[in-house]
PDB file of N, CA and C in Angstrom:
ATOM      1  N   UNK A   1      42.832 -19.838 -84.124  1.00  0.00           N
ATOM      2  CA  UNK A   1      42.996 -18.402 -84.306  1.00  0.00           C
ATOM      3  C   UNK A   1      42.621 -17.717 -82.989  1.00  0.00           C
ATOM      4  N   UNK A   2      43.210 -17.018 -82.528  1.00  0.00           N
ATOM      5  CA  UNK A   2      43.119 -16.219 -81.402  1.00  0.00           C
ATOM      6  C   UNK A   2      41.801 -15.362 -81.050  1.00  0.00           C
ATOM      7  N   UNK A   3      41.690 -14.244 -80.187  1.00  0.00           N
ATOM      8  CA  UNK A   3      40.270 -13.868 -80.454  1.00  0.00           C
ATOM      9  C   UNK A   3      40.919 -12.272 -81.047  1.00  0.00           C
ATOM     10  N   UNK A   4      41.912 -11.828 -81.108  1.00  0.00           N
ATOM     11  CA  UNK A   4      42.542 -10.198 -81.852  1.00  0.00           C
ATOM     12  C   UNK A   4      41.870 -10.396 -83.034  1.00  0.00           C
ATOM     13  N   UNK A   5      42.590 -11.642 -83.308  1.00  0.00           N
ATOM     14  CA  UNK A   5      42.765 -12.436 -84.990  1.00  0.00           C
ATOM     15  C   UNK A   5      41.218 -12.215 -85.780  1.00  0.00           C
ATOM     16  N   UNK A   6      40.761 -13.348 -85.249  1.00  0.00           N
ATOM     17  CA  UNK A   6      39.011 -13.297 -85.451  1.00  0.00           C
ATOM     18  C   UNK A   6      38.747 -12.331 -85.558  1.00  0.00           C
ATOM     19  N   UNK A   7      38.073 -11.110 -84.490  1.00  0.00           N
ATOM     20  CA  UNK A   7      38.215  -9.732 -84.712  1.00  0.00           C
ATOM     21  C   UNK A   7      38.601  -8.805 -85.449  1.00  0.00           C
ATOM     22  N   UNK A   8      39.854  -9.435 -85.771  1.00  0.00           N
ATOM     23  CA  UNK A   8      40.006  -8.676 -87.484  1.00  0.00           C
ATOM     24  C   UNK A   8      39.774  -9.440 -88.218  1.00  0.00           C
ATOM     25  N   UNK A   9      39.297 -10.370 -88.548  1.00  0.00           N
ATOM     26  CA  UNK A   9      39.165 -11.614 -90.106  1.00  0.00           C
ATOM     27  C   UNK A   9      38.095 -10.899 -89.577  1.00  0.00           C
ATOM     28  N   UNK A  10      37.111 -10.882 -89.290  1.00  0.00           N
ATOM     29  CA  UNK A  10      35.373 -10.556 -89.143  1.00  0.00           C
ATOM     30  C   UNK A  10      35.406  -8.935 -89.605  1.00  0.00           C
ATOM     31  N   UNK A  11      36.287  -7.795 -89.149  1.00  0.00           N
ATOM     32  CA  UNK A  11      36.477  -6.517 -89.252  1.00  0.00           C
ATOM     33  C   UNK A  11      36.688  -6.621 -90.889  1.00  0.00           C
ATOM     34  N   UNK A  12      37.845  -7.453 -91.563  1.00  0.00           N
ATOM     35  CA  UNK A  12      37.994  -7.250 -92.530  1.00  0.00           C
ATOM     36  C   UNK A  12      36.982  -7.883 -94.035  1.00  0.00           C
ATOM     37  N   UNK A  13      36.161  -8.833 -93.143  1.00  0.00           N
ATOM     38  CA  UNK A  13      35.708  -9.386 -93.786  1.00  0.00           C
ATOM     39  C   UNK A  13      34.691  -8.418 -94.265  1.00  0.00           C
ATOM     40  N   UNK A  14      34.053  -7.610 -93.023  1.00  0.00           N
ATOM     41  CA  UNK A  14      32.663  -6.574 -93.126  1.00  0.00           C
ATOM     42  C   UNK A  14      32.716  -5.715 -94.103  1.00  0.00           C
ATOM     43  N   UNK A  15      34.683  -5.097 -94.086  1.00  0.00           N
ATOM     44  CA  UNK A  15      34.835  -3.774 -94.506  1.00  0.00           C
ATOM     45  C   UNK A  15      35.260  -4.247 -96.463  1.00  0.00           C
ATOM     46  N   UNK A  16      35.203  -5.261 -96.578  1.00  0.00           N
ATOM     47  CA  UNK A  16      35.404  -5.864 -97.981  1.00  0.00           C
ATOM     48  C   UNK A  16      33.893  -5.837 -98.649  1.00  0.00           C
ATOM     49  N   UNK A  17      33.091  -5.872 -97.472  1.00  0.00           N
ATOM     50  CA  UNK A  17      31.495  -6.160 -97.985  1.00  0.00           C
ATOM     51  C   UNK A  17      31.066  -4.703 -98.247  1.00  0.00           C
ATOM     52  N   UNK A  18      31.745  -4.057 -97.723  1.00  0.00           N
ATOM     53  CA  UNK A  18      31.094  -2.451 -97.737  1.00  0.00           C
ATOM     54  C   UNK A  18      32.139  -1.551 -98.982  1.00  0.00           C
ATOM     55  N   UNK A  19      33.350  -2.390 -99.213  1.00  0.00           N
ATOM     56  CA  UNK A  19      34.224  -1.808-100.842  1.00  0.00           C
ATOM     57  C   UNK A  19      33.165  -2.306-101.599  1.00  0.00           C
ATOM     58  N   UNK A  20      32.317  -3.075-101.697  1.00  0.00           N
ATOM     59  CA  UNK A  20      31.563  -4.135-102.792  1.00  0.00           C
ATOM     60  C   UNK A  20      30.313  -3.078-102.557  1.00  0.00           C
ATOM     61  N   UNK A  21      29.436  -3.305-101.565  1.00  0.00           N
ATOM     62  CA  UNK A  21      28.527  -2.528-101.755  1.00  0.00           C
ATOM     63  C   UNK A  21      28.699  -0.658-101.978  1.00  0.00           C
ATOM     64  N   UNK A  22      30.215   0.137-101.604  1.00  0.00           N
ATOM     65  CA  UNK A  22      30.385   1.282-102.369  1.00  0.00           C
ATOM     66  C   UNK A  22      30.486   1.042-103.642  1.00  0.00           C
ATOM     67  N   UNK A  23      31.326  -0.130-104.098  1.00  0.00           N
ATOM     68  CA  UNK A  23      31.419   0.458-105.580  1.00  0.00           C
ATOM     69  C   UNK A  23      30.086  -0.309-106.796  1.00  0.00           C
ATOM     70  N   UNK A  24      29.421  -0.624-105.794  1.00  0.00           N
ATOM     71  CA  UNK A  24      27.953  -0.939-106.622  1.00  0.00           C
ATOM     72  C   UNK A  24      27.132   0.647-106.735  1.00  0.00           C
ATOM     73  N   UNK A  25      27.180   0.932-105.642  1.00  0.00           N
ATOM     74  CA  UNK A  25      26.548   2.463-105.190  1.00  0.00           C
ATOM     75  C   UNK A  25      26.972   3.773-106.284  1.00  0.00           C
ATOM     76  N   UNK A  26      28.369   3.020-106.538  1.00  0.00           N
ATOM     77  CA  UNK A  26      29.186   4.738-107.427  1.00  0.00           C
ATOM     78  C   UNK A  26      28.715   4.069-109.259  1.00  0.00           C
ATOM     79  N   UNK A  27      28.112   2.503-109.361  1.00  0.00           N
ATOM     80  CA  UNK A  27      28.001   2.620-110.402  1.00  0.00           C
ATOM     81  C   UNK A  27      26.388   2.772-110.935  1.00  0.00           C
ATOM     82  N   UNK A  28      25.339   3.033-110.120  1.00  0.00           N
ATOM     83  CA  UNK A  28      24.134   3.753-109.795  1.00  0.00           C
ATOM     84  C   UNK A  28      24.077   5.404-110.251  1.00  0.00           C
ATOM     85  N   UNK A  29      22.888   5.475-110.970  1.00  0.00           N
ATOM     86  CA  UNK A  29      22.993   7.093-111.533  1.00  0.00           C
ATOM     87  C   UNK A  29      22.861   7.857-109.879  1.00  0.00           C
ATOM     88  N   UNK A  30      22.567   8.893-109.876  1.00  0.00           N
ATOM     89  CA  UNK A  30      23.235   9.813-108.225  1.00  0.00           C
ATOM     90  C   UNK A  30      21.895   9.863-108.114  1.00  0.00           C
ATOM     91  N   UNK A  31      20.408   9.476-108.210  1.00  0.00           N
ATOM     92  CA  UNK A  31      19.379   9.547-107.375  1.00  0.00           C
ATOM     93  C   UNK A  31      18.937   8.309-106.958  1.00  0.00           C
ATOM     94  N   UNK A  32      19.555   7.346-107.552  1.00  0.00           N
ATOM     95  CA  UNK A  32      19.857   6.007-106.517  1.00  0.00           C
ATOM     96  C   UNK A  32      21.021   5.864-105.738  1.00  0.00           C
ATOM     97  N   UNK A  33      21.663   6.442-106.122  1.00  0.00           N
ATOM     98  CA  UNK A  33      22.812   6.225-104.578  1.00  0.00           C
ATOM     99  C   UNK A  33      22.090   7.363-103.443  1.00  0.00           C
ATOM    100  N   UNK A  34      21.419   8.317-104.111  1.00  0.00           N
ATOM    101  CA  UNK A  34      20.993   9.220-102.840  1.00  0.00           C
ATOM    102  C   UNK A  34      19.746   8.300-101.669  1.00  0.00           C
ATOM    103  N   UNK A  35      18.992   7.456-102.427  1.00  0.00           N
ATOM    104  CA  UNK A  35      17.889   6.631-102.160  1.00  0.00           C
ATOM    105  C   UNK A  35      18.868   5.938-101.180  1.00  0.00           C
ATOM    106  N   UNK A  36      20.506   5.377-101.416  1.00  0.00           N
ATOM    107  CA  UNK A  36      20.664   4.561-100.743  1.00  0.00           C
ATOM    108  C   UNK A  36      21.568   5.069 -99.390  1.00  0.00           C
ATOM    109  N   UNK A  37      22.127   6.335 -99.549  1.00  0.00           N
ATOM    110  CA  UNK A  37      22.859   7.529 -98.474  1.00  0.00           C
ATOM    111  C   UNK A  37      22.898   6.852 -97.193  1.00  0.00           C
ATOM    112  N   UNK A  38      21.630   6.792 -96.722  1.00  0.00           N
ATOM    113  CA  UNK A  38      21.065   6.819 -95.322  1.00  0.00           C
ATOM    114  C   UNK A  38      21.691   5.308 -95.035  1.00  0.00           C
ATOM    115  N   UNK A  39      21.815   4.191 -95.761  1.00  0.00           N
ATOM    116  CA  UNK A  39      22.262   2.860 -95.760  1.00  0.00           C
ATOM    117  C   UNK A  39      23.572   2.454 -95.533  1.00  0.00           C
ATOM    118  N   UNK A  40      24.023   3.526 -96.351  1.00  0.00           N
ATOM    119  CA  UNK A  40      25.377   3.290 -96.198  1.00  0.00           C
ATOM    120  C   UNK A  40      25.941   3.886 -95.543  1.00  0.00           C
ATOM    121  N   UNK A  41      25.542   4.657 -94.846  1.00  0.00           N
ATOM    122  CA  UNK A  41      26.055   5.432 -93.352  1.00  0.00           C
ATOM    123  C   UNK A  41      25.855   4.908 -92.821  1.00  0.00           C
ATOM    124  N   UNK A  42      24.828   4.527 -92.646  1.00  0.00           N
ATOM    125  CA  UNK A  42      24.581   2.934 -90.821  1.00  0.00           C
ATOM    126  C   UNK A  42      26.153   2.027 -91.494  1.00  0.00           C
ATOM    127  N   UNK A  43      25.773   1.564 -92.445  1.00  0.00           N
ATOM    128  CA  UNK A  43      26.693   0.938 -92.641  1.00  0.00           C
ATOM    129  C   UNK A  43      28.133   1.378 -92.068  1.00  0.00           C
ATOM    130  N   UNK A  44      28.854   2.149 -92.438  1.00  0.00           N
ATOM    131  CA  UNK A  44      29.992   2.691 -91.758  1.00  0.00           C
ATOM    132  C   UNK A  44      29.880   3.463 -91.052  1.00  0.00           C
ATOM    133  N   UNK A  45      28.723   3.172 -89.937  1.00  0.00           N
ATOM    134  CA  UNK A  45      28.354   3.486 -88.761  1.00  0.00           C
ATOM    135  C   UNK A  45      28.901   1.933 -88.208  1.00  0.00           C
ATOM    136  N   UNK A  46      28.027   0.807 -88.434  1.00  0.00           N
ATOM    137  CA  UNK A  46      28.990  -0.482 -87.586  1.00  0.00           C
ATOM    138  C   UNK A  46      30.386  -0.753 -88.169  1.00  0.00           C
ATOM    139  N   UNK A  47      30.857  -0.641 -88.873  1.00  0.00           N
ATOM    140  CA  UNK A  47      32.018  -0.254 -89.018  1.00  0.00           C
ATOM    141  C   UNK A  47      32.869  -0.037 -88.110  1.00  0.00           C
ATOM    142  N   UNK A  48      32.258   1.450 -87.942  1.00  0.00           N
ATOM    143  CA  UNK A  48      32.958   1.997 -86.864  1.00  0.00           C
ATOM    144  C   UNK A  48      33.300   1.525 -85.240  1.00  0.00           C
ATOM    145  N   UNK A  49      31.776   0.954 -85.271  1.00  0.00           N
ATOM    146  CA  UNK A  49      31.560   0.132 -83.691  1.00  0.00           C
ATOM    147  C   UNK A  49      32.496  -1.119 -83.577  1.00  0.00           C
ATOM    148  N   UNK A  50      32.215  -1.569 -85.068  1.00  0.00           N
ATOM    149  CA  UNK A  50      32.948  -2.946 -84.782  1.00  0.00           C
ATOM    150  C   UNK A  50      34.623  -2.933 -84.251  1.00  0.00           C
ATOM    151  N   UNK A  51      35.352  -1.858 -84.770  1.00  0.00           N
ATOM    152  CA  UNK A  51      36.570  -1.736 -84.178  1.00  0.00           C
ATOM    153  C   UNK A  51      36.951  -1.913 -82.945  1.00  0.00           C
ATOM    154  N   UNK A  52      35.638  -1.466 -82.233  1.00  0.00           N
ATOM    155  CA  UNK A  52      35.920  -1.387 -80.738  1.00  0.00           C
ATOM    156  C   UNK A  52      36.385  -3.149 -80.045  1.00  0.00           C
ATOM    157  N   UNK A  53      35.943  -4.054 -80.891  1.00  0.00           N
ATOM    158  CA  UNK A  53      35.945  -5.295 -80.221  1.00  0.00           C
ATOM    159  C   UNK A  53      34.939  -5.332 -79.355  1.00  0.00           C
ATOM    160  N   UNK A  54      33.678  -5.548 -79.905  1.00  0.00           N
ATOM    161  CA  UNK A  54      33.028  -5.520 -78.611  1.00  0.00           C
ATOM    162  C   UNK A  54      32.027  -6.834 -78.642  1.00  0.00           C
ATOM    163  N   UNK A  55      32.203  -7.885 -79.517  1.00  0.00           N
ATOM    164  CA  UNK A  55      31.692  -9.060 -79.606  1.00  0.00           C
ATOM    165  C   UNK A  55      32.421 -10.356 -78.610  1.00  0.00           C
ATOM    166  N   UNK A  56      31.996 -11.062 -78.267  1.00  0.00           N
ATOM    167  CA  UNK A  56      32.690 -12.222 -77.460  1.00  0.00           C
ATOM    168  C   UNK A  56      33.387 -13.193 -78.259  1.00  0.00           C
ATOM    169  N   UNK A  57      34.473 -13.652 -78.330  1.00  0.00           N
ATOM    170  CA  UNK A  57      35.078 -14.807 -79.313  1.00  0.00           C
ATOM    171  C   UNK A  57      33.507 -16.224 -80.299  1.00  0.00           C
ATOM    172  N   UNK A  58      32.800 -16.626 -79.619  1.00  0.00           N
ATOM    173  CA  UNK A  58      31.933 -16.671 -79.878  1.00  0.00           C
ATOM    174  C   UNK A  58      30.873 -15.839 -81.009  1.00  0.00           C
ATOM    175  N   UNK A  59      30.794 -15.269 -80.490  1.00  0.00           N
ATOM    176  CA  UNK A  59      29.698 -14.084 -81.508  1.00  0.00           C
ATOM    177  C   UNK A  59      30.687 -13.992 -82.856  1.00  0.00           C
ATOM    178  N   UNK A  60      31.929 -13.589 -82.300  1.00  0.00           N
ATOM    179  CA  UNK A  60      32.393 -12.997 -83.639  1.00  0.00           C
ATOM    180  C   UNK A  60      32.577 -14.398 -84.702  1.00  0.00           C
ATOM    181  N   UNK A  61      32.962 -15.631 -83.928  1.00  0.00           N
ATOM    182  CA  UNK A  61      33.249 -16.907 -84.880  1.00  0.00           C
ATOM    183  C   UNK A  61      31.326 -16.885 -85.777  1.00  0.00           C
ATOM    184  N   UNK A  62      30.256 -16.316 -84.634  1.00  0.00           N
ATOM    185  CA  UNK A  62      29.115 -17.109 -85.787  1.00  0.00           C
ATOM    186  C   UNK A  62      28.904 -16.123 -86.802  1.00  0.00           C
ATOM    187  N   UNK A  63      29.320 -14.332 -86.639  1.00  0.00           N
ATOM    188  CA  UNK A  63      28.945 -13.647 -87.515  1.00  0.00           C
ATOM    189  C   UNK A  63      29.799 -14.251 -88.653  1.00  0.00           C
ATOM    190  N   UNK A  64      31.434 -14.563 -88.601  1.00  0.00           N
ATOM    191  CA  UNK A  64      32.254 -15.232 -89.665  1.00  0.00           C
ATOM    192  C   UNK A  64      32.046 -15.977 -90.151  1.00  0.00           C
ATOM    193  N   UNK A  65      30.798 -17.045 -89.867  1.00  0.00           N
ATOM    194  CA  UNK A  65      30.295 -17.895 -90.990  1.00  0.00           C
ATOM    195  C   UNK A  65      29.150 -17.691 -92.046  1.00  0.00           C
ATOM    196  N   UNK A  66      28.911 -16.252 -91.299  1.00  0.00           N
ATOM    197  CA  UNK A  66      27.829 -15.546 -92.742  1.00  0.00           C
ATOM    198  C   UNK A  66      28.614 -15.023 -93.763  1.00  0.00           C
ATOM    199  N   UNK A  67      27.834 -15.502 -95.167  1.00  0.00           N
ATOM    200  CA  UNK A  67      28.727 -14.666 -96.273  1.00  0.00           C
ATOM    201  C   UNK A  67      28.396 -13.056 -95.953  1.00  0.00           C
ATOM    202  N   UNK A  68      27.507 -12.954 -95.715  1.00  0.00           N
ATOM    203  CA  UNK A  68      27.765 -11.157 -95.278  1.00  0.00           C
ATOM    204  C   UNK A  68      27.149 -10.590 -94.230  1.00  0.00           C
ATOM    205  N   UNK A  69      28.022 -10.565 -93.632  1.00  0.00           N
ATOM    206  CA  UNK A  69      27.653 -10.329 -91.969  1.00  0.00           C
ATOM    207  C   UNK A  69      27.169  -8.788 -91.510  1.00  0.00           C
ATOM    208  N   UNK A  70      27.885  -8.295 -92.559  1.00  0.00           N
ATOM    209  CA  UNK A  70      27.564  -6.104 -92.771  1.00  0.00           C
ATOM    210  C   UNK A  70      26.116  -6.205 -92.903  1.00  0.00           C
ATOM    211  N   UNK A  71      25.967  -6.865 -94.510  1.00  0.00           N
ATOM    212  CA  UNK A  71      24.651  -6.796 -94.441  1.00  0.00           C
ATOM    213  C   UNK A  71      23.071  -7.354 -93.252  1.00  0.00           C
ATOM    214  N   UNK A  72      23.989  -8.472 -92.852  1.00  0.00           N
ATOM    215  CA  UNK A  72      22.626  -8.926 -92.163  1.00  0.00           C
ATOM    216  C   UNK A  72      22.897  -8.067 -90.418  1.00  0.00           C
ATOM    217  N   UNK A  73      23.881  -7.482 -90.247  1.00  0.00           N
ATOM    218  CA  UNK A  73      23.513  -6.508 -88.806  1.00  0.00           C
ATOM    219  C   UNK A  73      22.629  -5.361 -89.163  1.00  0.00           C
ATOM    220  N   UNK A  74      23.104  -4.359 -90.235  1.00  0.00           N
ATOM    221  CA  UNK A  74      22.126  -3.832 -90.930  1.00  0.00           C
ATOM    222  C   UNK A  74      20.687  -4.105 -91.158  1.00  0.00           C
ATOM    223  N   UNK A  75      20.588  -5.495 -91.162  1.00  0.00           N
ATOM    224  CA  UNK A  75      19.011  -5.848 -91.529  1.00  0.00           C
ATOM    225  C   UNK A  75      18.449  -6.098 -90.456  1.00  0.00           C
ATOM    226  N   UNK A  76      19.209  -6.435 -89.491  1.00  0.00           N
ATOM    227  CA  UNK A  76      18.708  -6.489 -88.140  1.00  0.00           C
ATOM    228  C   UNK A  76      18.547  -5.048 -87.292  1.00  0.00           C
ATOM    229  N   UNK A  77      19.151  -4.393 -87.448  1.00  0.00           N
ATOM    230  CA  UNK A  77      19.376  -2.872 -87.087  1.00  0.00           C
ATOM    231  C   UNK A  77      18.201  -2.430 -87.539  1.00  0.00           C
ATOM    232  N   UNK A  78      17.636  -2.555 -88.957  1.00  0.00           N
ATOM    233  CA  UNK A  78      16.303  -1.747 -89.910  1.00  0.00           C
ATOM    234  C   UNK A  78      15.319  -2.040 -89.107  1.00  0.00           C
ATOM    235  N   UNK A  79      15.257  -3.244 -88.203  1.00  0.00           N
ATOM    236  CA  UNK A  79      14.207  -3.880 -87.552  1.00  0.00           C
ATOM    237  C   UNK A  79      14.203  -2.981 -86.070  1.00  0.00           C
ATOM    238  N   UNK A  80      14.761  -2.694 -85.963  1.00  0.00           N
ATOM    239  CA  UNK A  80      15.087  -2.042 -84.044  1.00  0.00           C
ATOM    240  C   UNK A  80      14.070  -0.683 -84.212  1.00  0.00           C
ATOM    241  N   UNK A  81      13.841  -0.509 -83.084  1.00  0.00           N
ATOM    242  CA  UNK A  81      13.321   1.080 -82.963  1.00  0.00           C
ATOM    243  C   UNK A  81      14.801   2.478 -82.989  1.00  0.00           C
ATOM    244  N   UNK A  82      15.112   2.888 -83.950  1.00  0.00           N
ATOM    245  CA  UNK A  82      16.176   4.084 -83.881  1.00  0.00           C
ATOM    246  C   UNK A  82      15.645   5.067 -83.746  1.00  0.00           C
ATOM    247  N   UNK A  83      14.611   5.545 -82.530  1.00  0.00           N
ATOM    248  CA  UNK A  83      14.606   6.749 -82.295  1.00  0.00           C
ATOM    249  C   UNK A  83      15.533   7.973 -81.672  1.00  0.00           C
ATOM    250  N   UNK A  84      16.744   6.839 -80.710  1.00  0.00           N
ATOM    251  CA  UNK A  84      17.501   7.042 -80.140  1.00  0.00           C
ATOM    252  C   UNK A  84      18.516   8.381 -81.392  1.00  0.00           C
ATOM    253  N   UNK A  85      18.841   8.051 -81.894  1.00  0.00           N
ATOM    254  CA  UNK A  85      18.925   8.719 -83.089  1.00  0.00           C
ATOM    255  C   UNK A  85      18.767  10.269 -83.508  1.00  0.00           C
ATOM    256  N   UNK A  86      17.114  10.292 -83.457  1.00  0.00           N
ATOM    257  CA  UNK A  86      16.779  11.620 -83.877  1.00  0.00           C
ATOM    258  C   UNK A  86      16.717  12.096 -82.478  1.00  0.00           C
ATOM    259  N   UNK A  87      16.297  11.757 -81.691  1.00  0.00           N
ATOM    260  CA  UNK A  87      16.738  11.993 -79.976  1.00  0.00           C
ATOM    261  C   UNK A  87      17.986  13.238 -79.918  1.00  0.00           C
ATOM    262  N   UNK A  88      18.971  12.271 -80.378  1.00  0.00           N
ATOM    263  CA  UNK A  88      20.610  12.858 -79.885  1.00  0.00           C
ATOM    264  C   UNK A  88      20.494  14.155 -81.709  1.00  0.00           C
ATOM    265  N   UNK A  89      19.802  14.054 -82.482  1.00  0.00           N
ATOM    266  CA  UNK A  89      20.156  15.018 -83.334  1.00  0.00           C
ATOM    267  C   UNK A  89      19.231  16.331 -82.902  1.00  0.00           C
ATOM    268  N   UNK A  90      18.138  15.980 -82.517  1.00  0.00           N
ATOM    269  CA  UNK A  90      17.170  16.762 -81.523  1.00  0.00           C
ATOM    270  C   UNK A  90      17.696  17.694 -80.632  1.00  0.00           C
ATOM    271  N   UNK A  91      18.164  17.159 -79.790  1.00  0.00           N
ATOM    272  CA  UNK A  91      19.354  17.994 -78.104  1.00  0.00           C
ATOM    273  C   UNK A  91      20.595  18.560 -78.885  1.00  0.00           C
ATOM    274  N   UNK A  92      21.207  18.760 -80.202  1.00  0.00           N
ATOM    275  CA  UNK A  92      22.005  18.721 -80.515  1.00  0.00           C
ATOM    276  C   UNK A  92      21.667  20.036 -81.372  1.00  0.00           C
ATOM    277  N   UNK A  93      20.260  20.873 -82.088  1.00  0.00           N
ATOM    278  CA  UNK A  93      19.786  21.312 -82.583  1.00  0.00           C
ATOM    279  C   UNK A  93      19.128  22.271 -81.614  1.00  0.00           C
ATOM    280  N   UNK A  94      18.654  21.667 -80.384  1.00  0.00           N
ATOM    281  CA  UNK A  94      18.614  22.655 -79.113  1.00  0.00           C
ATOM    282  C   UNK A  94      19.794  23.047 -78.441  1.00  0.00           C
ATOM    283  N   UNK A  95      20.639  22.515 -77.914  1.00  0.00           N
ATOM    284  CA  UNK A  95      21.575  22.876 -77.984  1.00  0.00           C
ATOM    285  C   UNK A  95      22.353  24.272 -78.693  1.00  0.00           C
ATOM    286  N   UNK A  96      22.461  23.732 -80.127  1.00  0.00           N
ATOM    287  CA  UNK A  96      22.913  25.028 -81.135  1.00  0.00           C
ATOM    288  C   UNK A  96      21.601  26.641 -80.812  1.00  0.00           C
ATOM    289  N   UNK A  97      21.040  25.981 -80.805  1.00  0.00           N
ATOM    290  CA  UNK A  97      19.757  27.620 -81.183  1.00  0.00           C
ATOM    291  C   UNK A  97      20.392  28.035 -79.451  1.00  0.00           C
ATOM    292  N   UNK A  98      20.602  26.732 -78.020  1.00  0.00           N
ATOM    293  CA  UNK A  98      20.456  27.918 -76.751  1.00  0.00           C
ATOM    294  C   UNK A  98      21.820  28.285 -77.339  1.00  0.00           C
ATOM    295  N   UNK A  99      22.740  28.082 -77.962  1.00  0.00           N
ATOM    296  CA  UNK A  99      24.206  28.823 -77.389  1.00  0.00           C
ATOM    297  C   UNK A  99      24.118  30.017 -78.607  1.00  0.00           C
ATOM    298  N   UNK A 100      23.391  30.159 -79.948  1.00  0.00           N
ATOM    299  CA  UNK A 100      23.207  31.096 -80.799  1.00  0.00           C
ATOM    300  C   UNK A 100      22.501  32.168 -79.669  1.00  0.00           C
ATOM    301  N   UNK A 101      21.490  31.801 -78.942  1.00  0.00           N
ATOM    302  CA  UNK A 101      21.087  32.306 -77.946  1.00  0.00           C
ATOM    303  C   UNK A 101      21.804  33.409 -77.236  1.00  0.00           C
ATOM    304  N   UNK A 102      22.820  32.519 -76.320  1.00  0.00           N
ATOM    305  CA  UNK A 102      23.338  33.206 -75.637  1.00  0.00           C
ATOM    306  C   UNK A 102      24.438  33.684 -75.858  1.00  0.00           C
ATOM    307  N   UNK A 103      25.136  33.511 -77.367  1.00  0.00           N
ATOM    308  CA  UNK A 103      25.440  34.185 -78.185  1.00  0.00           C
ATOM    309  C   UNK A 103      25.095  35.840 -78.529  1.00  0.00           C
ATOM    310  N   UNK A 104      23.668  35.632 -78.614  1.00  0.00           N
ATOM    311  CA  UNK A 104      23.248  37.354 -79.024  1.00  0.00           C
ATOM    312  C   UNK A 104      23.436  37.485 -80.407  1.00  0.00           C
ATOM    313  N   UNK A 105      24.395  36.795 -81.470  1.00  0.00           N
ATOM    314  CA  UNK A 105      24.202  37.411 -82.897  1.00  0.00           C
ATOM    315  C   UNK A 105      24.165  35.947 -83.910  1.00  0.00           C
ATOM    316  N   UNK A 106      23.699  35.147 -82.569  1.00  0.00           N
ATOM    317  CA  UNK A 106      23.284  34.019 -83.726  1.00  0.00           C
ATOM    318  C   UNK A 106      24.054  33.263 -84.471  1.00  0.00           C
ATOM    319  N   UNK A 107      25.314  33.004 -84.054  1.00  0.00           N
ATOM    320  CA  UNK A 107      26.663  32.291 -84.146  1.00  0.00           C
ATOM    321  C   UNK A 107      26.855  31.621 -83.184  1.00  0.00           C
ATOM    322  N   UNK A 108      27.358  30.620 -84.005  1.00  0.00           N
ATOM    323  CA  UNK A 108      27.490  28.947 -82.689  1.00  0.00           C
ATOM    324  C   UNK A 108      29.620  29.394 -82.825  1.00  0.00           C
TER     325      UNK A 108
END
């Protein structure tokens, strides 16, 4: 199999793990799926990354031999420091108040 190929068997494999873990989520009363919100946005947060191709033919063959590869980047991710994160929502919140600012009536 090529390395496009792989790249998508691994893409599709993730995004099958994340139909499974939504429709576990929608069958949860709505203050456990809210408990789980924040999860499943990282989640289709790598998602998103993964499109880019940004694994080496390698990497992507060993994530393809995990039965769930979504989940365990995720679990590895929970482990990292994500301050980076509230960082960019931080400058992004300053940001809004200087241009309400220089605005004058408090409209972005």
């Amino acid at each position: 199999m090529d390395a496009e190929k792989q790249n998508n068997a691994l893409y599709e494999k993730m995004s099958a793990e994340q139909r499974i873990y939504r429709e576990w989520l929608l069958s949860l009363p709505a203050q456990e799926i809210l408990d789980h919100a924040y999860e499943y946005t990282i989640r289709e947060d790598i998602l998103i990354a993964m499109e880019e191709d940004i694994l080496s033919e390698e990497e992507v063959q060993a994530l393809l031999q995990s039965p769930c590869p979504l989940a365990d980047v995720y679990k590895d991710w929970q482990k990292r420091d994500n301050c980076g994160h509230m960082d960019t929502i931080r400058d992004v919140i300053e940001c809004c108040a200087d241009y309400a600012l220089q605005s004058g009536d408090g409209r972005l």
